[in-house]
Protein backbone atom coordinates (compact mmCIF):
# COMPACT_ATOMS: atom_id res chain seq x y z
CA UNK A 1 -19.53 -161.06 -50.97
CA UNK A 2 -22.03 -159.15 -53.77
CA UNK A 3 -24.32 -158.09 -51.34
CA UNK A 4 -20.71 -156.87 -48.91
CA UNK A 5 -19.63 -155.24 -52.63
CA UNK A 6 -23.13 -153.14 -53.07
CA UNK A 7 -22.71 -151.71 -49.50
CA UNK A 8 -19.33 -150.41 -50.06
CA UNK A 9 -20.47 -148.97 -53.37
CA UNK A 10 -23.82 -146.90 -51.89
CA UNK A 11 -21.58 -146.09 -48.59
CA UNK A 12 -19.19 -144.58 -51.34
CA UNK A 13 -21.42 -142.90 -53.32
CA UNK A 14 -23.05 -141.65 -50.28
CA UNK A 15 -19.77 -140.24 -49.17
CA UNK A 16 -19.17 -138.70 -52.87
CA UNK A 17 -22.40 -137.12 -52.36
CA UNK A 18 -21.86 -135.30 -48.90
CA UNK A 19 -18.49 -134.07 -50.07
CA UNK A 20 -20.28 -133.14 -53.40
CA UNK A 21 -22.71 -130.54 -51.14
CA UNK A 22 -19.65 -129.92 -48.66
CA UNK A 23 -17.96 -128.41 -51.90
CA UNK A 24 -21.39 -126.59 -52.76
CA UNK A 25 -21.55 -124.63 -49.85
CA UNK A 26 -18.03 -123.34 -49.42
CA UNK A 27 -18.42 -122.23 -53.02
CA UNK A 28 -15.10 -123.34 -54.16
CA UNK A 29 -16.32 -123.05 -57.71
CA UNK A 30 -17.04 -119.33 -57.88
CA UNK A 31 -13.73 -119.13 -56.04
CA UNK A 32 -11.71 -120.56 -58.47
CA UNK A 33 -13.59 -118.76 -60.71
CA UNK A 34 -12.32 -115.08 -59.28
CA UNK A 35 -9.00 -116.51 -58.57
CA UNK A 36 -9.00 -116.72 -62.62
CA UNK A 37 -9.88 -113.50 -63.08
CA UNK A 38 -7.81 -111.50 -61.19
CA UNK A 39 -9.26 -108.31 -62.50
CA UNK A 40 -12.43 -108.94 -60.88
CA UNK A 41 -10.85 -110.08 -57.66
CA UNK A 42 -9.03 -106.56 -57.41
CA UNK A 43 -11.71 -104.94 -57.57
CA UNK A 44 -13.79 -106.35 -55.43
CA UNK A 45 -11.01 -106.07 -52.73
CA UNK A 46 -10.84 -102.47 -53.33
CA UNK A 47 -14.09 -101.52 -52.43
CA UNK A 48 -14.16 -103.40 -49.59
CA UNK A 49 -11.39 -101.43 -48.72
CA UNK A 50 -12.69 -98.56 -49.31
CA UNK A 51 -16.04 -99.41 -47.35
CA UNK A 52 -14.24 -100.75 -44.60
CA UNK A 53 -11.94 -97.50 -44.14
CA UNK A 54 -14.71 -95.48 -44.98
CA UNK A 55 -16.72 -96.97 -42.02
CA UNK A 56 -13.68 -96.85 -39.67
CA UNK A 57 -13.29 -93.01 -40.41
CA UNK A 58 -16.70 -92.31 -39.73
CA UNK A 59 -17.18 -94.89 -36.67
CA UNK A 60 -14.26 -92.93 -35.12
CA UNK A 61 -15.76 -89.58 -35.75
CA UNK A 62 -18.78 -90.37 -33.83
CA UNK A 63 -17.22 -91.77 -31.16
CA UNK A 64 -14.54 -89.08 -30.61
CA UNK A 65 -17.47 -86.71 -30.89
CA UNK A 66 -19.18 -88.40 -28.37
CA UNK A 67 -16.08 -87.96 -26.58
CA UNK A 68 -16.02 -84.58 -26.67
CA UNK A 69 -19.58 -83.83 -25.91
CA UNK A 70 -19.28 -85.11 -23.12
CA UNK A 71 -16.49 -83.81 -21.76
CA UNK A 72 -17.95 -79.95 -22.50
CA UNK A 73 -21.08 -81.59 -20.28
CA UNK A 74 -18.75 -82.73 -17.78
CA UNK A 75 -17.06 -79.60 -17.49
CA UNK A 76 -19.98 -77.67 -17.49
CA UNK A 77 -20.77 -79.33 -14.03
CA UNK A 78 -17.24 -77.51 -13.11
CA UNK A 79 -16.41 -80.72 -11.30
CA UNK A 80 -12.98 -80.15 -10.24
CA UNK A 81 -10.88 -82.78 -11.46
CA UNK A 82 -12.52 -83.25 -14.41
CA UNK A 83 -12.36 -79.17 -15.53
CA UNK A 84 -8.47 -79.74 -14.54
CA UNK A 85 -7.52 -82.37 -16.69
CA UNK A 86 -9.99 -80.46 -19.51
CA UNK A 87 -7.55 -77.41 -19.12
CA UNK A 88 -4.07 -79.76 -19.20
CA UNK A 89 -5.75 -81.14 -22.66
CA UNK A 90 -6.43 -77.03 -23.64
CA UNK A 91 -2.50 -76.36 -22.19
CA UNK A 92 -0.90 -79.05 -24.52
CA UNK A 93 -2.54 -78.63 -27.43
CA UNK A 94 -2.07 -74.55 -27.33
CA UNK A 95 1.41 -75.13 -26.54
CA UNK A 96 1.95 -77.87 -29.41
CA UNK A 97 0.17 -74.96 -32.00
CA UNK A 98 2.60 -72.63 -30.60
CA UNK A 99 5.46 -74.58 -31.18
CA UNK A 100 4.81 -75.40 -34.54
């Protein structure tokens, strides 16, 4: 029965100790340590904001300039599907300017 007892106890504190490092890597302390200080939490929730908008502003800039380049390539090859819908783009967007 002792010997039955001591197994429990260092399968237990065995246990205790993997949830012990469990906790220690999802770093639920420093967690509840911003959640305290909400302060800290806005800010750092702002700028990550901010970096992630700034990054989505200029990922789509390169892209839609990549866009465009080439599209003036591919109409520089005066393929002729590819200069039409070029000059439906031009005719909407002139006539969109116009109307406003």
């Amino acid at each position: 029965m002792d010997n039955n007892r001591q197994d429990e106890k260092k399968y237990l504190a065995k246990k205790i100790e993997e949830l012990a490092v469990a906790m220690e890597k999802m770093k639920l302390a420093e967690y509840v340590e911003l959640l305290n200080r909400p302060g800290r939490m806005f800010y750092i929730n702002f700028f990550a904001g901010v970096a992630r908008g700034l990054g989505m502003a200029v990922g789509f800039t390169i892209l839609g300039a990549l866009v465009v380049y080439t599209l003036q390539r591919l109409q520089v090859l005066n393929l002729p599907v590819i200069g039409e819908f070029i000059a439906d783009i031009v005719k909407i967007v002139q006539n969109n300017l116009r109307i406003q």
